[in-house]
C-alpha atoms as a PDB file:
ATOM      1  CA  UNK A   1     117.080 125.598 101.966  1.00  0.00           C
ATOM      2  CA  UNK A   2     115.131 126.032 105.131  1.00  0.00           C
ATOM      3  CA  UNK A   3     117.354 129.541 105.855  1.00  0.00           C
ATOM      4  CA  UNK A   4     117.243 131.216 102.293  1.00  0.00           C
ATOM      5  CA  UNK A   5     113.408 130.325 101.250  1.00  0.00           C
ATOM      6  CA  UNK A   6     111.097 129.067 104.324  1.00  0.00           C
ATOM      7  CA  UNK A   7     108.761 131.575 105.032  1.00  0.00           C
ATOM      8  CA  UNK A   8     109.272 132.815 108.985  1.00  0.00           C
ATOM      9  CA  UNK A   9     106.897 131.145 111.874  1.00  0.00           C
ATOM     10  CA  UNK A  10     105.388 133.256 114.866  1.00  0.00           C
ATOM     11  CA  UNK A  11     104.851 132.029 118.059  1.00  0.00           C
ATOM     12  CA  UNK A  12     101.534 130.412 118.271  1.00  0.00           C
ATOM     13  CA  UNK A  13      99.014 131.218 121.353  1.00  0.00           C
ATOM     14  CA  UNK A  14      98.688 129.174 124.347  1.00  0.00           C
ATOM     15  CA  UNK A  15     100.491 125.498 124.161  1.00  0.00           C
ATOM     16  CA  UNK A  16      99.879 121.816 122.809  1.00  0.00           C
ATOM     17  CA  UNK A  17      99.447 118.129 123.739  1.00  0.00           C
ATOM     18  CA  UNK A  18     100.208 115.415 122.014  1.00  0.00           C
ATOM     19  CA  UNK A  19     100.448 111.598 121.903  1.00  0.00           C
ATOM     20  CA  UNK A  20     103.132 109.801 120.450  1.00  0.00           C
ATOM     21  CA  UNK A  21     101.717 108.020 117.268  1.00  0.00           C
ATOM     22  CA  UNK A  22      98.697 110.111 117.114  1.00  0.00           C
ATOM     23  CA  UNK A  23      97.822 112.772 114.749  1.00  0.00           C
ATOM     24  CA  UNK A  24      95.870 114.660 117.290  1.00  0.00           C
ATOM     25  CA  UNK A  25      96.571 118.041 118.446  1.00  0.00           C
ATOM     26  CA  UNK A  26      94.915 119.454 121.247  1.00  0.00           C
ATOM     27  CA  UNK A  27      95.454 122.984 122.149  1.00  0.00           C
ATOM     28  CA  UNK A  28      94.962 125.142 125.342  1.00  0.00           C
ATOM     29  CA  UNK A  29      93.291 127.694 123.050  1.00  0.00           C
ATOM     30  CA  UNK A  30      90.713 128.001 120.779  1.00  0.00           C
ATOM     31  CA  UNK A  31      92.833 128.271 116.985  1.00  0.00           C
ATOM     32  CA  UNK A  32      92.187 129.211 113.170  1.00  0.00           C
ATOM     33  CA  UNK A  33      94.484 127.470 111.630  1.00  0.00           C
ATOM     34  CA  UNK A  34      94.334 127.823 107.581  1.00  0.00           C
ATOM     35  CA  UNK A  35      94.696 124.345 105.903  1.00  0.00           C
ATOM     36  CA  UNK A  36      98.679 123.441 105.774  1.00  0.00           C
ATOM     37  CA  UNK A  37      99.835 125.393 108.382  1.00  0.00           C
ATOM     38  CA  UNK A  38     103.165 124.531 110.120  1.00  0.00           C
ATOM     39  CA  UNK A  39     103.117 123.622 113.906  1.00  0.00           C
ATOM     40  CA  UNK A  40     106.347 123.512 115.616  1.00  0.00           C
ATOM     41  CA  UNK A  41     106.863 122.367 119.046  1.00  0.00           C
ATOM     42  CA  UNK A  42     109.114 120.237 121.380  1.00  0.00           C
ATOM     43  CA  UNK A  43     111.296 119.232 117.957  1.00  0.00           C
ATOM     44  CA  UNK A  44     108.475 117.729 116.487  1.00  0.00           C
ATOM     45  CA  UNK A  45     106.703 118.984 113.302  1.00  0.00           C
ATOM     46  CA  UNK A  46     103.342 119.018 111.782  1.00  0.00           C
ATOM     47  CA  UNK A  47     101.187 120.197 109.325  1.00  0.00           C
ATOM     48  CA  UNK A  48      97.680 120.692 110.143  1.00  0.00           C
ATOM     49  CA  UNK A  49      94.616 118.605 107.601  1.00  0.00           C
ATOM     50  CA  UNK A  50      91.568 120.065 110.367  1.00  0.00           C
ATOM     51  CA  UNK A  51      90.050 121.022 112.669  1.00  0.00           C
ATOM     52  CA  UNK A  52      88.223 123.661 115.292  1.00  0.00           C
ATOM     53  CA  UNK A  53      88.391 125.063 118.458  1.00  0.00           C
ATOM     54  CA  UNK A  54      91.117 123.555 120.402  1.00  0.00           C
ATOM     55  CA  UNK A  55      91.064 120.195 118.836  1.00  0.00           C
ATOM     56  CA  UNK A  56      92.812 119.520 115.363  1.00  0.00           C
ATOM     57  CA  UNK A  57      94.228 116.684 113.244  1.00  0.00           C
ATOM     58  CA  UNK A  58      97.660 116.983 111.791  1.00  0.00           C
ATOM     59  CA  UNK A  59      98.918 115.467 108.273  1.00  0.00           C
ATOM     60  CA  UNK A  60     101.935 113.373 110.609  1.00  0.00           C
ATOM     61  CA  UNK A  61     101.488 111.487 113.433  1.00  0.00           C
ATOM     62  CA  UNK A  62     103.549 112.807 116.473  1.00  0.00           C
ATOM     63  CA  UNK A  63     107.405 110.866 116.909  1.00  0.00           C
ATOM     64  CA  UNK A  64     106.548 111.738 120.697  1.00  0.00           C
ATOM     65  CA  UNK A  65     104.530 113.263 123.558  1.00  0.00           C
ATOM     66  CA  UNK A  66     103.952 116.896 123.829  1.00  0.00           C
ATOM     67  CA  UNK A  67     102.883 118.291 127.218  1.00  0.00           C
ATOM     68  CA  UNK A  68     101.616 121.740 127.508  1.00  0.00           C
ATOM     69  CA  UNK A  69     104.452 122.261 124.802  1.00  0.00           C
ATOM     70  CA  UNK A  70     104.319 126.162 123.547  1.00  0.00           C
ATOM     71  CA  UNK A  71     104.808 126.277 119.437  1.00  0.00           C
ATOM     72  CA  UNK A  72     105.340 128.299 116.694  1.00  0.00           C
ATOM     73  CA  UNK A  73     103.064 128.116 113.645  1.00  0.00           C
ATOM     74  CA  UNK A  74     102.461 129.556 110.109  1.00  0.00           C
ATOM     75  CA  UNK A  75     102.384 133.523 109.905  1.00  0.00           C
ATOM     76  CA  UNK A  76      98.753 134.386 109.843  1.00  0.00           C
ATOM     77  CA  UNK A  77      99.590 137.787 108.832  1.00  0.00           C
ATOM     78  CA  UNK A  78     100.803 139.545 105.179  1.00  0.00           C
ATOM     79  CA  UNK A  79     104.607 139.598 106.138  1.00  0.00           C
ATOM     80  CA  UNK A  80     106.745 137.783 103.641  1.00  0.00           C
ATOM     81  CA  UNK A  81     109.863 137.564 106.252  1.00  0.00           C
ATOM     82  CA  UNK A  82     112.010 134.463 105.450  1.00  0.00           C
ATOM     83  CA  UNK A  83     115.169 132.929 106.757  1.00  0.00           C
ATOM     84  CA  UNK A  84     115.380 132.690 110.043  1.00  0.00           C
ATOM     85  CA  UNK A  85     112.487 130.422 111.484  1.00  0.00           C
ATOM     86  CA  UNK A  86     110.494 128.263 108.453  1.00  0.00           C
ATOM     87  CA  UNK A  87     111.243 125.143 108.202  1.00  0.00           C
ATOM     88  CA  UNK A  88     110.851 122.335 105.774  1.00  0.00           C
ATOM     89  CA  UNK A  89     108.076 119.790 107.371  1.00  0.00           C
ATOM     90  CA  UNK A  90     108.708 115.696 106.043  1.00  0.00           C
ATOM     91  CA  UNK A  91     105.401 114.440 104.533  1.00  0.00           C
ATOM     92  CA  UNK A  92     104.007 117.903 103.699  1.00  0.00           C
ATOM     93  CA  UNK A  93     103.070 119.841 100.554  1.00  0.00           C
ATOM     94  CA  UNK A  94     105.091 122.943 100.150  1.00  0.00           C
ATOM     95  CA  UNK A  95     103.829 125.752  97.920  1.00  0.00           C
ATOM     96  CA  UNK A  96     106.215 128.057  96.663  1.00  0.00           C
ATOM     97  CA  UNK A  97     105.004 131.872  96.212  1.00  0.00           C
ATOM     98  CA  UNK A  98     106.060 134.666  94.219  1.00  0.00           C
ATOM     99  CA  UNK A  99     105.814 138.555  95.096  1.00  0.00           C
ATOM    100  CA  UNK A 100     106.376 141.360  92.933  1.00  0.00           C
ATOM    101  CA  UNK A 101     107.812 143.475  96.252  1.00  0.00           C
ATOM    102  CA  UNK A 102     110.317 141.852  99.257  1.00  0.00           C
ATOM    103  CA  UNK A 103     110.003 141.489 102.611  1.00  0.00           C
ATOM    104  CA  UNK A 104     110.329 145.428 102.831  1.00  0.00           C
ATOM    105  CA  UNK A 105     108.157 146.605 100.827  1.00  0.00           C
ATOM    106  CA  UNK A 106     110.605 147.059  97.728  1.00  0.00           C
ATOM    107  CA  UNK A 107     110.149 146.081  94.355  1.00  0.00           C
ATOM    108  CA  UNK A 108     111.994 142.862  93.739  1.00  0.00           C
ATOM    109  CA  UNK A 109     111.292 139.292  92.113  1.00  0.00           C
ATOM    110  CA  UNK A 110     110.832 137.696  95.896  1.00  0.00           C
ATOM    111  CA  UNK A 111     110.199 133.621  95.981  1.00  0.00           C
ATOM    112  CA  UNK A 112     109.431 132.410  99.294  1.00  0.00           C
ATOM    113  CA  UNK A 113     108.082 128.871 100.431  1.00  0.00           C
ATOM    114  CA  UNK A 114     105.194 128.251 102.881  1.00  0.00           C
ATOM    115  CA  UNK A 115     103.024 124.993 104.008  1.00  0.00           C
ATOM    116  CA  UNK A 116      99.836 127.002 103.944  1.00  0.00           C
ATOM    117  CA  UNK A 117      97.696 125.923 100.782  1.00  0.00           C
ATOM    118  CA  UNK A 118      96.907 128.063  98.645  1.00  0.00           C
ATOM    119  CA  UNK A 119      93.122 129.946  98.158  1.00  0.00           C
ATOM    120  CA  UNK A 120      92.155 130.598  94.499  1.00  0.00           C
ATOM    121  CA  UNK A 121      95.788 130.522  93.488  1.00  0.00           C
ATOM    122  CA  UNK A 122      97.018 132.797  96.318  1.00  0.00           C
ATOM    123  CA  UNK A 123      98.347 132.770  99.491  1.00  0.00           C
ATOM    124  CA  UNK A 124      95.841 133.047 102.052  1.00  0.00           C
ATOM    125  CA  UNK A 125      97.436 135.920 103.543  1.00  0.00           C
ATOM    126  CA  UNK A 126     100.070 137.661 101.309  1.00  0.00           C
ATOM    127  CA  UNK A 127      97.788 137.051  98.041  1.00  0.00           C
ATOM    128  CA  UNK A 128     100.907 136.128  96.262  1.00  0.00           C
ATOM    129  CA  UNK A 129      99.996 133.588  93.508  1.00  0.00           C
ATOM    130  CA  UNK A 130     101.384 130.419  93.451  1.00  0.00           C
ATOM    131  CA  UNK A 131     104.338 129.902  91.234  1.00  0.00           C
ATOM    132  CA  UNK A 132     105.407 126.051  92.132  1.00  0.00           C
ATOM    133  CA  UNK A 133     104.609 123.085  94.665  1.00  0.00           C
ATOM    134  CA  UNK A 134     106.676 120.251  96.099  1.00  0.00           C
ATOM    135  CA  UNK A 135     105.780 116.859  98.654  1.00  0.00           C
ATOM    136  CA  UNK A 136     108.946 116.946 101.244  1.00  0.00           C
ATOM    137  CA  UNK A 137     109.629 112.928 102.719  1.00  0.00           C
ATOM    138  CA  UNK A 138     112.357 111.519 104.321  1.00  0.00           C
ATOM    139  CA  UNK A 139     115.317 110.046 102.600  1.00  0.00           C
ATOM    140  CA  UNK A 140     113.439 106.347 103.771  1.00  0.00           C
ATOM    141  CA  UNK A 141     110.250 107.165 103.101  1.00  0.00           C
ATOM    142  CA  UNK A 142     107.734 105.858 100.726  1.00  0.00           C
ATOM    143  CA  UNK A 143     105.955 108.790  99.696  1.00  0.00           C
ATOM    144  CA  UNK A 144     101.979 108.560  99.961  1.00  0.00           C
ATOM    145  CA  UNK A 145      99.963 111.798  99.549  1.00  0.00           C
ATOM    146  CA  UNK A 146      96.166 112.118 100.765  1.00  0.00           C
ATOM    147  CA  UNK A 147      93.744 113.375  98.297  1.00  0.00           C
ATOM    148  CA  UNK A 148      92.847 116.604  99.791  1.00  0.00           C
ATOM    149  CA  UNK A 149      96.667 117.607  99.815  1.00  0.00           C
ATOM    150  CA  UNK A 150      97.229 116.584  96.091  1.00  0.00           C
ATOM    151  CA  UNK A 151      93.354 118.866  95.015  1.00  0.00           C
ATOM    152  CA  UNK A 152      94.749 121.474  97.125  1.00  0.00           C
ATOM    153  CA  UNK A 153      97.620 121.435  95.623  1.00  0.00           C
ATOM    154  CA  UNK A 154      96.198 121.277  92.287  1.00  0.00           C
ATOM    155  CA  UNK A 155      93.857 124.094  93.368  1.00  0.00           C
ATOM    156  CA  UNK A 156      96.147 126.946  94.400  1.00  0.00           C
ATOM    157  CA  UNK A 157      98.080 125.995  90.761  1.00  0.00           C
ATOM    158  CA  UNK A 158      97.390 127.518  87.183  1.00  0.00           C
ATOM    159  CA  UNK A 159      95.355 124.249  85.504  1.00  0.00           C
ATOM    160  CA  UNK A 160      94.244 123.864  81.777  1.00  0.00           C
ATOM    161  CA  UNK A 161      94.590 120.731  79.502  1.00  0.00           C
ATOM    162  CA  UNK A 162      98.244 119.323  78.366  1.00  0.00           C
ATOM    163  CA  UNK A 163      99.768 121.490  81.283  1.00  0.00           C
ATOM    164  CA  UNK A 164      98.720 124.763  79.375  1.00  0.00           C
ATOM    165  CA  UNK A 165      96.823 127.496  80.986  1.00  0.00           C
ATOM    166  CA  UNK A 166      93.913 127.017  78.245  1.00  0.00           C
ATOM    167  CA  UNK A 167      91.097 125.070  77.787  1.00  0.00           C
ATOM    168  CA  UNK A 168      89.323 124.396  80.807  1.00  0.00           C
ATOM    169  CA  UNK A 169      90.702 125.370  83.862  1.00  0.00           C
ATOM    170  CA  UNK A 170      89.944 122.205  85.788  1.00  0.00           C
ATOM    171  CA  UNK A 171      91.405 119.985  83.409  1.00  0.00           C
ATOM    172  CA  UNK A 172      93.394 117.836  85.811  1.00  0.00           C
ATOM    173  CA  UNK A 173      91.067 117.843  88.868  1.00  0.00           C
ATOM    174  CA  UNK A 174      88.665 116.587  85.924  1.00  0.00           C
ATOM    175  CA  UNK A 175      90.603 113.822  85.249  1.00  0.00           C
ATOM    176  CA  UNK A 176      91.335 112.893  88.636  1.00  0.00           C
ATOM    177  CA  UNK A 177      87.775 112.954  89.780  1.00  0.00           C
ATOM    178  CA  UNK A 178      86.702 111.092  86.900  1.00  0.00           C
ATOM    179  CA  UNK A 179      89.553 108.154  88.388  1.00  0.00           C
ATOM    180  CA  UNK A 180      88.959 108.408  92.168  1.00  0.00           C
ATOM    181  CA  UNK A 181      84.892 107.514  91.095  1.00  0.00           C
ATOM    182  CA  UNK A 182      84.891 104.445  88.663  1.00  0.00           C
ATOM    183  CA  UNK A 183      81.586 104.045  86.731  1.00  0.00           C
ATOM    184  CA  UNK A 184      80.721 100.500  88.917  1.00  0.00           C
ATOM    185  CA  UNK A 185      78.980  98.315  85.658  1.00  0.00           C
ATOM    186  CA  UNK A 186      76.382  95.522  87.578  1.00  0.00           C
ATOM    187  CA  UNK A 187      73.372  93.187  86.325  1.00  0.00           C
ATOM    188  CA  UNK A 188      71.412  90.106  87.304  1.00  0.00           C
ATOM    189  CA  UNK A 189      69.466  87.923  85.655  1.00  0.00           C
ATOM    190  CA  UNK A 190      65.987  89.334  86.884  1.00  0.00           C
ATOM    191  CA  UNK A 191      65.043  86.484  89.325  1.00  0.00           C
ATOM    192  CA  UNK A 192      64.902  84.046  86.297  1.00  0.00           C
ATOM    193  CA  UNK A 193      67.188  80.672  86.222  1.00  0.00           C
ATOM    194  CA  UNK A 194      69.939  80.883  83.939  1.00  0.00           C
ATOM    195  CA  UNK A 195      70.172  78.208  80.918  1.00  0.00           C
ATOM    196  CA  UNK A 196      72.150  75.493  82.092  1.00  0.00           C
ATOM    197  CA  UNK A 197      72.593  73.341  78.547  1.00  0.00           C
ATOM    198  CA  UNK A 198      74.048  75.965  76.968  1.00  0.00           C
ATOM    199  CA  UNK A 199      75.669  79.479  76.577  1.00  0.00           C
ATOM    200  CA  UNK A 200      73.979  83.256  77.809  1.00  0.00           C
ATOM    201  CA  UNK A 201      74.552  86.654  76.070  1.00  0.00           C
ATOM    202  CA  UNK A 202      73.211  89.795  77.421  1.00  0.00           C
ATOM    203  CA  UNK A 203      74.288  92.916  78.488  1.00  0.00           C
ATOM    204  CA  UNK A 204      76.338  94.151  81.403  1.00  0.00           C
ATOM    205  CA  UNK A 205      74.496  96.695  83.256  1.00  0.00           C
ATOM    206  CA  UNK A 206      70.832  95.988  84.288  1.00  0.00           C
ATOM    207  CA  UNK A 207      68.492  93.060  85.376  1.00  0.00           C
ATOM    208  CA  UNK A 208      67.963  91.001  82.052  1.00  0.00           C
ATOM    209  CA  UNK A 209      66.663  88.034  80.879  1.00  0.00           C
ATOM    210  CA  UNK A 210      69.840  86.767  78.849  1.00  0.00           C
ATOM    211  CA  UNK A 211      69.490  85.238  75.203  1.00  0.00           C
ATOM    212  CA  UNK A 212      70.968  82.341  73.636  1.00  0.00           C
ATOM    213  CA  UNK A 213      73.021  84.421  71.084  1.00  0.00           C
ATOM    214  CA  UNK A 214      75.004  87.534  71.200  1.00  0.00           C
ATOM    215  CA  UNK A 215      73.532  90.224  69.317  1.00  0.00           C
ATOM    216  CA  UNK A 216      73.643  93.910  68.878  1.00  0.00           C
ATOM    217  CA  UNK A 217      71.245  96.314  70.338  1.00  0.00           C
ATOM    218  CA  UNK A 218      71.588  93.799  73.433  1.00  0.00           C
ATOM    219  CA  UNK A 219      74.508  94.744  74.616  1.00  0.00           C
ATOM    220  CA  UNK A 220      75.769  97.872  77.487  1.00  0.00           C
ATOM    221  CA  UNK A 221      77.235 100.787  75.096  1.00  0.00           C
ATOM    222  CA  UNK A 222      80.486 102.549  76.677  1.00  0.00           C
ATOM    223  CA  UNK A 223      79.809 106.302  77.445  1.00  0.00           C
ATOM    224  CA  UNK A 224      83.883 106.787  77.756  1.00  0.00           C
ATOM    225  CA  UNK A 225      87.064 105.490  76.803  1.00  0.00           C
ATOM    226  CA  UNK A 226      88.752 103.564  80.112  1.00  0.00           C
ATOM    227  CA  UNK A 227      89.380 100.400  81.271  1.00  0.00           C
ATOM    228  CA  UNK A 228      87.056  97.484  82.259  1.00  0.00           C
ATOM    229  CA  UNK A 229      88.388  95.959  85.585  1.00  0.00           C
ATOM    230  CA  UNK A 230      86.913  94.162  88.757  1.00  0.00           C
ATOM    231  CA  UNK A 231      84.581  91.189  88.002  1.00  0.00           C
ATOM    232  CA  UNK A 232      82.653  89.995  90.475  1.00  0.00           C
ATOM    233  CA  UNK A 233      79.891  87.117  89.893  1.00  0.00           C
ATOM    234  CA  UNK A 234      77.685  84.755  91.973  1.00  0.00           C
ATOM    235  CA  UNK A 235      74.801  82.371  91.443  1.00  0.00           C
ATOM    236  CA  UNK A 236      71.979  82.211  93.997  1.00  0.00           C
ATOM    237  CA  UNK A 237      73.241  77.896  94.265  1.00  0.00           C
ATOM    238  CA  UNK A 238      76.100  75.925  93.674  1.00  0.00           C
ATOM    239  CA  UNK A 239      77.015  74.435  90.496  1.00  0.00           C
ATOM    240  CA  UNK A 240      77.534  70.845  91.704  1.00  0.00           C
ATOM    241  CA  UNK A 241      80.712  68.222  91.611  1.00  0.00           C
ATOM    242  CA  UNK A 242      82.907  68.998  88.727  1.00  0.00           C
ATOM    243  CA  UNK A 243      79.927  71.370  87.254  1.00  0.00           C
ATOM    244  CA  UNK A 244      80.586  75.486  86.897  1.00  0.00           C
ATOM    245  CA  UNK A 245      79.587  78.580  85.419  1.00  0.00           C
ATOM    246  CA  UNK A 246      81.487  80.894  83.328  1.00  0.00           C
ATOM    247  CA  UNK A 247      81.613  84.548  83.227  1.00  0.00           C
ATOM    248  CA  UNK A 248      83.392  86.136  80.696  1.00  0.00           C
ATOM    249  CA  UNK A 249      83.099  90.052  79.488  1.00  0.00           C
ATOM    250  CA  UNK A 250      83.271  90.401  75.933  1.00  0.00           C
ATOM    251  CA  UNK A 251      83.824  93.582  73.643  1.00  0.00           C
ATOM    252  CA  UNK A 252      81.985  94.155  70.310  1.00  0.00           C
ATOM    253  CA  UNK A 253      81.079  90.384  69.960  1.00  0.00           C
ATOM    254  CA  UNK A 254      84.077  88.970  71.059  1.00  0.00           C
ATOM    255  CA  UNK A 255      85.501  87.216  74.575  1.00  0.00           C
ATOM    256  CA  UNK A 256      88.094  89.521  76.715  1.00  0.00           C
ATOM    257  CA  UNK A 257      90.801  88.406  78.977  1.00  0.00           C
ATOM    258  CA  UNK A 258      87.892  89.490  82.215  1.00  0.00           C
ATOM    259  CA  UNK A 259      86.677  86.229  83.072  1.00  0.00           C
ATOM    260  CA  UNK A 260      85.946  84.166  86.506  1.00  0.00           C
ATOM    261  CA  UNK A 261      84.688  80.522  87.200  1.00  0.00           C
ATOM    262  CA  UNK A 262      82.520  79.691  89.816  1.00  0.00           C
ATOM    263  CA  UNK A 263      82.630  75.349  90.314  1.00  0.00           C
ATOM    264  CA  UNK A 264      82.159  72.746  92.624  1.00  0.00           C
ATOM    265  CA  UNK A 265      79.737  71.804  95.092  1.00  0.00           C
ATOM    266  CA  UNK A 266      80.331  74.547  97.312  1.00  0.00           C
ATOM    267  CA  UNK A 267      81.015  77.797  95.720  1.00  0.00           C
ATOM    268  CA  UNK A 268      78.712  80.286  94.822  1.00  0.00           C
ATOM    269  CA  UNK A 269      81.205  83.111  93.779  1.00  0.00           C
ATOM    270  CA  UNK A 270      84.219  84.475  91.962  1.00  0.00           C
ATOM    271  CA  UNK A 271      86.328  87.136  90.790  1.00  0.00           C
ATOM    272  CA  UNK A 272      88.537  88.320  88.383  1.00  0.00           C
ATOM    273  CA  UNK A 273      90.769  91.073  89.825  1.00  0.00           C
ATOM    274  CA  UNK A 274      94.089  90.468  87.817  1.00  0.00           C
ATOM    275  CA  UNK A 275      92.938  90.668  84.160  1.00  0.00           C
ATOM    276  CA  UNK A 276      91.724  93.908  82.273  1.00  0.00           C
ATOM    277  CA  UNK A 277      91.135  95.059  78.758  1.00  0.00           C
ATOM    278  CA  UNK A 278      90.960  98.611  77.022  1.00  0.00           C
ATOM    279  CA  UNK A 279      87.345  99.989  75.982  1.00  0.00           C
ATOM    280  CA  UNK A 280      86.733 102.973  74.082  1.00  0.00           C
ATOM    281  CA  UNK A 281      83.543 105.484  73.612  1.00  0.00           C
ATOM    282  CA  UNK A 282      81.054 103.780  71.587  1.00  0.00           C
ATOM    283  CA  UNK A 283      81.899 100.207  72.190  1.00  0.00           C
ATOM    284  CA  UNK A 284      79.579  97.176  73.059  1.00  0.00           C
ATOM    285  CA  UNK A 285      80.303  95.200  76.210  1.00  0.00           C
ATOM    286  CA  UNK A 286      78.304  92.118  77.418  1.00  0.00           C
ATOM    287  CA  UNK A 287      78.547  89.459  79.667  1.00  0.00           C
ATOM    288  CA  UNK A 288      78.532  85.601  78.815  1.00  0.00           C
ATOM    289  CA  UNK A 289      77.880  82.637  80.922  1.00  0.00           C
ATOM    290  CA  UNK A 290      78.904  79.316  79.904  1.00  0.00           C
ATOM    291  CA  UNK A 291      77.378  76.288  81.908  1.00  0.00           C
ATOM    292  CA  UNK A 292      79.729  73.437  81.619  1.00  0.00           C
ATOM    293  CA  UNK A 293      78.614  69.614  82.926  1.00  0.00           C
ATOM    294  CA  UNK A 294      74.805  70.984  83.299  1.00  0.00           C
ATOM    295  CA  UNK A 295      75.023  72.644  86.687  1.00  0.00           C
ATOM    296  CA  UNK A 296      72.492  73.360  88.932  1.00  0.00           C
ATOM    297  CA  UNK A 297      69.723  75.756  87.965  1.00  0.00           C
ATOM    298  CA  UNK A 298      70.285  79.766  89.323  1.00  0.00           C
ATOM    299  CA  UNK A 299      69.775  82.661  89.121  1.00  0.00           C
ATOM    300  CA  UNK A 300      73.182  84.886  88.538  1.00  0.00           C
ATOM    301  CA  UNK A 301      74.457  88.349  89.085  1.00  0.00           C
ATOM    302  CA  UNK A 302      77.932  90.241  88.449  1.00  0.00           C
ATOM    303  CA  UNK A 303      79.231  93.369  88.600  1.00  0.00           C
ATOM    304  CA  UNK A 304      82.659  95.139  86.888  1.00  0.00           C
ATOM    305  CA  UNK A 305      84.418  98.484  87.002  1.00  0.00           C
ATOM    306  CA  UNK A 306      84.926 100.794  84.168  1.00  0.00           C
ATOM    307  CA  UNK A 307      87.929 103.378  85.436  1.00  0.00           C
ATOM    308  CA  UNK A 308      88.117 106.448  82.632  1.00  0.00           C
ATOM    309  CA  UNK A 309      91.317 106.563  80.512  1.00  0.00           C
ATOM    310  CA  UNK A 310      94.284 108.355  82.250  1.00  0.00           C
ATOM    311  CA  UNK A 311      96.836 109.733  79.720  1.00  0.00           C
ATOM    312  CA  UNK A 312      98.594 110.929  82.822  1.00  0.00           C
ATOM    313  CA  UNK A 313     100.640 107.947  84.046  1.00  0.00           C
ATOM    314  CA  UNK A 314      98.820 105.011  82.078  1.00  0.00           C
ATOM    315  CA  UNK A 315      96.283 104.156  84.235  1.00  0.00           C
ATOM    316  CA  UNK A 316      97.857 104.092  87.731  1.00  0.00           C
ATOM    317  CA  UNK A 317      95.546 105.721  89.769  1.00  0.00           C
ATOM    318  CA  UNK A 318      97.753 105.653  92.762  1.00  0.00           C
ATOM    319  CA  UNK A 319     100.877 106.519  90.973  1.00  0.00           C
ATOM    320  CA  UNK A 320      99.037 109.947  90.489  1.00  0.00           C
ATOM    321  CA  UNK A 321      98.173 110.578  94.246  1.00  0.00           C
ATOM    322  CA  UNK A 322     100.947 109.274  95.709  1.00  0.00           C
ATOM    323  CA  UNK A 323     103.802 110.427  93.735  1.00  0.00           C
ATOM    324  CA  UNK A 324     102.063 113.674  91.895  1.00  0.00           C
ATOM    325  CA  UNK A 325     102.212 113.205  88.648  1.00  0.00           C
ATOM    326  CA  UNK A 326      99.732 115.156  87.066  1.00  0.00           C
END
């Protein structure tokens, strides 16, 4: 593949250093590399992330040392010469181009494949558009893309909702913002001792005073359908010997599989990071604390996640970045 559809490297200026299990490139002149581009030199590969000057970072982390090495990089100019010199680079993004004329200047349906990322849906240099992508590993690897490579991916590709070119245009970078920044759902119970004889309702976000009943119009309303994940709780002392608190979410009045127990005479804290339940726009979460064996007055706070719906892969947040399945 590398011979028919790589787009050609040049010969880069001046040379580079590296360290063996570093992703640090240091160069003996000042560069300006674009985002993506190839660096070739002493048999080892990269792609660079960033950088300035003489000093960039590279997507892989060198196999060995490089020494005043000298290297050949991306083209930086408009030539769409392929064949002889690209190669494929493991644990890079690969964007695959399409021209309307060849490498000569001819009219012709002309595919070639380059590192670079693309600008506005175009090759930095040509100005082809982008017509495909793909994420090159190694037959052992376990692949694992960063989240700049998989929005610049996205970026330089045509976007709309359901994989159309419609709707709005940022459909999927939507969707995966909306996942990478989980709405974080925390309260307290405003300085004030909880009940201890019997069991608290109130809602989930905010500093509250809780009741002794669950009720609506005291509840948190969901803004967006997702799911509720994450709880964290702690009391400001410990319950006491064979004493505990318990914090359970609950949805529209009723108790959800999100619940954590904080006991003993020592702990003042627990979690629930296993369990999860569904929540869609409009409903009513709370939390509930249930004293059991009268334990010692305190005050309380917890906190949850709410992570928006994903009709992408289910809910697997890293399923999307690292295998790129948008």
């Amino acid at each position: 593949m590398a011979n028919k559809t790589l787009r050609n490297l040049v010969a880069g200026s001046g040379t580079v250093d590296a360290i063996a299990g570093s992703n640090k490139l240091t160069f003996s002149q000042a560069q300006q590399f674009k985002a993506g581009a190839t660096i070739s030199a002493g048999g080892l590969l990269f792609t660079i992330q960033e950088g300035m000057g003489t000093s960039w970072t590279a997507k892989q982390k060198a196999g060995g040392n490089l020494s005043s090495s000298s290297f050949n990089t991306s083209d930086p100019g408009t030539g769409r010469g392929r064949g002889s010199s690209g190669v494929i680079v493991p644990w890079a993004a690969h964007t695959i181009y399409c021209s309307f004329v060849d490498d000569a200047g001819n009219f012709d349906y002309y595919t070639y494949v380059d590192t670079l990322f693309a600008e506005g849906g175009l090759h930095p240099y040509t100005k082809d558009p982008v017509c495909g992508t793909f994420y090159a590993t190694m037959a052992t690897d376990s692949p694992s893309m960063l989240t700049v490579d998989r929005l610049r991916m996205l970026e330089g590709m045509l976007r709309g909702s359901a994989g159309s070119t419609f709707g709005n245009p940022d459909y999927r970078l939507d969707n995966i913002e909306g996942r990478l920044a989980p709405a974080l759902l925390a309260g307290g119970t405003d300085n004030v001792n909880l009940g201890n004889a019997a069991n608290s309702f109130g809602p989930l976000v905010g500093p509250v005073t809780l009741a002794a009943a669950s009720a609506a119009g005291f509840r948190t309303v969901v803004p967006r359908a997702g799911t509720l994940k994450n709880l964290f709780a702690a009391v400001s002392a410990a319950p006491g010997a064979a004493k505990s608190w318990v914090f359970t979410v609950r949805k529209n009045g009723a108790d959800q599989a999100l619940t954590c127990t904080i006991s003993g005479a020592s702990s003042t804290s627990a979690s629930d990071v296993a369990n999860t339940f569904t929540v869609a726009a409009g409903d009513e979460i709370e939390i509930k604390v249930a004293p059991s064996g009268t334990p010692t007055a305190a005050k309380a706070e917890w906190s949850a996640e709410l992570v928006s719906a994903d009709a992408g892969d289910g809910g697997a947040v890293g399923t999307l970045l690292s295998r790129g399945d948008a």
